[in-house]
C-alpha atoms as a PDB file:
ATOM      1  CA  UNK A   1      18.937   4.077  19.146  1.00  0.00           C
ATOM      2  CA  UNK A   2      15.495   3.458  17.538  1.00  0.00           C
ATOM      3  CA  UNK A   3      15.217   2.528  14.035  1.00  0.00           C
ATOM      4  CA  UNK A   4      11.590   2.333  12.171  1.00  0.00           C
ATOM      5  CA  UNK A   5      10.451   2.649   8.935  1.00  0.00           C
ATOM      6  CA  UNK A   6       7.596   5.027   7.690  1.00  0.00           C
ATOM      7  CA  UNK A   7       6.363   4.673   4.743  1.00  0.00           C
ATOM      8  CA  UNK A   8       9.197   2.386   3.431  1.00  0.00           C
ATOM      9  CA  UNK A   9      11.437   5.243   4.773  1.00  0.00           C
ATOM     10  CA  UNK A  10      14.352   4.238   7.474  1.00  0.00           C
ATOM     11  CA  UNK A  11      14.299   7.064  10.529  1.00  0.00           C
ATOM     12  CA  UNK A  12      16.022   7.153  13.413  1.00  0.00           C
ATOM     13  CA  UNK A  13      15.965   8.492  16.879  1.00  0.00           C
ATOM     14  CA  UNK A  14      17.856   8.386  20.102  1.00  0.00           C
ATOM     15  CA  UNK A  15      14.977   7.032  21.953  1.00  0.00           C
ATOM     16  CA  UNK A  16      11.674   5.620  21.903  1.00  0.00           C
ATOM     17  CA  UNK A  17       9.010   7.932  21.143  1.00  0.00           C
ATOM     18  CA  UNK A  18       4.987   8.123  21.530  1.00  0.00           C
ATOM     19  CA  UNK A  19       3.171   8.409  18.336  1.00  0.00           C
ATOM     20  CA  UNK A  20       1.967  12.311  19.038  1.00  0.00           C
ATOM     21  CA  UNK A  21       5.169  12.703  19.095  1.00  0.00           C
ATOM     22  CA  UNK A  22       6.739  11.033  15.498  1.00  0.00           C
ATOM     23  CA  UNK A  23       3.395  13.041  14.139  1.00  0.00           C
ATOM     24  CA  UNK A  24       4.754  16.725  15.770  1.00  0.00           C
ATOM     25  CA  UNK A  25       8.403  15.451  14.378  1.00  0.00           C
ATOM     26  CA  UNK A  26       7.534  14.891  10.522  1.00  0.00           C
ATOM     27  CA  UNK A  27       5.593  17.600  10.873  1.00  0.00           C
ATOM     28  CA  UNK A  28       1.794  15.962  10.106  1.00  0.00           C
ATOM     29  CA  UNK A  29       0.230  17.707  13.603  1.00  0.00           C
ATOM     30  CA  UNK A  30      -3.193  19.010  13.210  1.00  0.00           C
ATOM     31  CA  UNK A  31      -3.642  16.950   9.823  1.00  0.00           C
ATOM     32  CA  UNK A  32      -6.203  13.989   9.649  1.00  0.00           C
ATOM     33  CA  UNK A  33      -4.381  10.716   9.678  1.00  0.00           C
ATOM     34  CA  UNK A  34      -4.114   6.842  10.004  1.00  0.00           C
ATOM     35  CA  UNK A  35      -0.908   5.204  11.336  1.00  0.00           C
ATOM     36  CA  UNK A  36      -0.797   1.254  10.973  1.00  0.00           C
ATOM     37  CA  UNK A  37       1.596  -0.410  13.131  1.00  0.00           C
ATOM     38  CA  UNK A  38       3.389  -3.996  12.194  1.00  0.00           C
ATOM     39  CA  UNK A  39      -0.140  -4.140   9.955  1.00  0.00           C
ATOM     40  CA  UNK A  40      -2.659  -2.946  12.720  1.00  0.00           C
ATOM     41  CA  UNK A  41      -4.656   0.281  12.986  1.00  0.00           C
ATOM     42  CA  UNK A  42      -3.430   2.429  16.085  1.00  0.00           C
ATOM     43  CA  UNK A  43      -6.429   3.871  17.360  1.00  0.00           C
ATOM     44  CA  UNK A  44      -6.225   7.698  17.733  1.00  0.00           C
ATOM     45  CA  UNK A  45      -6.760   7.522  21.129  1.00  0.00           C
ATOM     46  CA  UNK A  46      -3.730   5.996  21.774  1.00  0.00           C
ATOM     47  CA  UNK A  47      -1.327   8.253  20.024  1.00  0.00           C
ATOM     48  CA  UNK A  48      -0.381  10.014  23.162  1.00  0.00           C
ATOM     49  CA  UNK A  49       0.065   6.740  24.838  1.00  0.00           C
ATOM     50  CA  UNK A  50       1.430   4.183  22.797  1.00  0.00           C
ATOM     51  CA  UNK A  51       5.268   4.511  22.262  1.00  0.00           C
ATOM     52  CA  UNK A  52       7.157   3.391  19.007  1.00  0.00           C
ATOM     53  CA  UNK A  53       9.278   0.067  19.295  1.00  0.00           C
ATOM     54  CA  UNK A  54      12.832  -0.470  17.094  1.00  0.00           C
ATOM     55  CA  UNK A  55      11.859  -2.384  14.510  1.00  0.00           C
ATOM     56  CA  UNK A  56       8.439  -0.725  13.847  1.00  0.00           C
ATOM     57  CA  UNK A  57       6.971  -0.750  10.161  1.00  0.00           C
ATOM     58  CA  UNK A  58       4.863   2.477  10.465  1.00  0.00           C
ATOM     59  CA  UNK A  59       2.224   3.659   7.264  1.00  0.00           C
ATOM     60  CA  UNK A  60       0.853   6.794   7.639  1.00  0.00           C
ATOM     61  CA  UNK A  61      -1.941   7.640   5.460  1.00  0.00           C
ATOM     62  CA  UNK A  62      -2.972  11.406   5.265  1.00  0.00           C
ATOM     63  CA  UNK A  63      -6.371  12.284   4.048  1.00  0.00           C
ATOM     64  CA  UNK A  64      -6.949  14.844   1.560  1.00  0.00           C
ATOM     65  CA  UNK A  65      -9.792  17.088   0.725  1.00  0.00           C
ATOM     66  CA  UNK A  66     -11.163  17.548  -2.821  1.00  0.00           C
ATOM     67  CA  UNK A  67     -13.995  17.665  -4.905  1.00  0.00           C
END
């Protein structure tokens, strides 16, 4: 079991998972974003790549558009 915490939420899941895939999960896919891991950016171009560790403090920031 994997337990992280988004946004000062607690999730779970029964295994480790990449960051594309917590983004298709909480249902932010196709939307412009910033994760920070533990207090460091994760670069985009490792969201496919880099997998989610128990104990993770995740903040995802999604932008909006407006005038």
């Amino acid at each position: 079991m994997v337990t992280i915490t988004v946004n000062g939420q607690s999730h779970q899941f029964e295994q480790a998972l990449y960051f594309a895939q917590l983004i298709d999960r909480l249902g932010l896919a196709g939307k412009r974003l910033a994760i920070e891991r533990n207090g460091e950016i994760v670069p985009r171009s490792q969201f496919s790549a880099m997998s989610i560790e128990d104990g993770d403090k995740l903040e995802i920031v999604v932008a909006v558009g407006g005038g």
